[in-house]
Protein backbone atom coordinates (compact mmCIF):
# COMPACT_ATOMS: atom_id res chain seq x y z
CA UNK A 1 0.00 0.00 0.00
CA UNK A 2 1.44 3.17 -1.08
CA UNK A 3 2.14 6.14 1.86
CA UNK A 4 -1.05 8.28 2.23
CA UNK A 5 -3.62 6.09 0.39
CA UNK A 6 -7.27 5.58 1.81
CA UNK A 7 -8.19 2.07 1.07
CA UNK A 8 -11.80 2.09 1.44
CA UNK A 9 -12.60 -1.54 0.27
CA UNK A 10 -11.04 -5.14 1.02
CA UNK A 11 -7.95 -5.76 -0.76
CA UNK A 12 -6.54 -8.59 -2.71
CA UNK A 13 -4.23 -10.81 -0.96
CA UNK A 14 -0.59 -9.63 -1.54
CA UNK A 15 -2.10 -7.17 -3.85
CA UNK A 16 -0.11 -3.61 -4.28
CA UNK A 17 -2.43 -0.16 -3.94
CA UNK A 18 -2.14 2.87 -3.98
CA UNK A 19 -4.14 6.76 -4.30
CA UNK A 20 -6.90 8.44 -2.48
CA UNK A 21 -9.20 6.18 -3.18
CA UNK A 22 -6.94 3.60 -3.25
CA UNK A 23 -6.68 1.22 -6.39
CA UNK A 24 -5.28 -1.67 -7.14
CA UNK A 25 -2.42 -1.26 -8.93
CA UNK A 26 -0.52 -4.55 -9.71
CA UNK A 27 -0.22 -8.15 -7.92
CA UNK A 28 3.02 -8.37 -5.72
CA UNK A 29 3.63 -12.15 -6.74
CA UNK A 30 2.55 -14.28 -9.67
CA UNK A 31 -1.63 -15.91 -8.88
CA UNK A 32 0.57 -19.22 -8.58
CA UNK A 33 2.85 -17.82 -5.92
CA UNK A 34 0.53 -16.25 -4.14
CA UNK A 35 -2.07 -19.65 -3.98
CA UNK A 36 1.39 -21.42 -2.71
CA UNK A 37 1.57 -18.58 0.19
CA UNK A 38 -1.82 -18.78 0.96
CA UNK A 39 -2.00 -22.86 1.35
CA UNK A 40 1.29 -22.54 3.59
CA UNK A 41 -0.70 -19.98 6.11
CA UNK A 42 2.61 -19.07 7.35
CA UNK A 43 0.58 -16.01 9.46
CA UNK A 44 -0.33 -18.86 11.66
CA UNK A 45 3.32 -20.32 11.91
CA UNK A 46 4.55 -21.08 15.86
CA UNK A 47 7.55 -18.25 17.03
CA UNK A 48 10.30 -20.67 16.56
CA UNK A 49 9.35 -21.15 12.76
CA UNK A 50 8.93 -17.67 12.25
CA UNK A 51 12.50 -17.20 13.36
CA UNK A 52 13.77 -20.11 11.03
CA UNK A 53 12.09 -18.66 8.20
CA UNK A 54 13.42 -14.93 9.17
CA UNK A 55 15.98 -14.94 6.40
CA UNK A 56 13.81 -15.80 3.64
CA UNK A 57 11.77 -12.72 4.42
CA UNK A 58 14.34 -10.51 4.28
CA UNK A 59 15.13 -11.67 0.80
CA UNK A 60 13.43 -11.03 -2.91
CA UNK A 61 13.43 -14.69 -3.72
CA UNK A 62 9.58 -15.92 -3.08
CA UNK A 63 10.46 -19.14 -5.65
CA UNK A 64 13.34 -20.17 -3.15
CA UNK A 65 11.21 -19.19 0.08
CA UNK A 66 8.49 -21.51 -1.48
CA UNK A 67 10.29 -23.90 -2.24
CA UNK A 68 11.64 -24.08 0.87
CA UNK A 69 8.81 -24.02 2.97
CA UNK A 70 6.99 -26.65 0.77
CA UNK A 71 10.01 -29.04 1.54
CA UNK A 72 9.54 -28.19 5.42
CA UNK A 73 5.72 -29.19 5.16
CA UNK A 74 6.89 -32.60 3.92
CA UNK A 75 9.17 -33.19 6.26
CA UNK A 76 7.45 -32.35 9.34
């Protein structure tokens, strides 16, 4: 959401808007990507693998962070 915008409506998930009223103005990651992110529910993660997963937040790689976190899910 851009500095200063009024959102007045519900917004897409990782959606990027912006203006007064705010509008959408482009998706943040691909409709694939962004399914993935949603399945994984990583909002409702415990502390500890929050903190794991800290350095692929900080990063601009979401394919590696997915990837990633889908291996984690199989593996327990």
């Amino acid at each position: 959401m851009a500095a200063g915008s009024v959102v007045t409506h519900d917004v897409p998930p990782f959606a990027i808007v912006g203006g007064v009223p705010a509008r959408f103005i482009r998706l943040r990651f691909s409709e694939e990507q962004i399914e993935q992110l949603l399945e994984l529910k990583w909002w409702d993660w415990t502390e500890a693998d929050l903190r794991m997963a800290q350095a692929w937040f900080a990063q601009d790689n979401i394919a590696a962070f997915l990837e990633w976190a889908g291996a984690r899910s199989h593996t327990g």
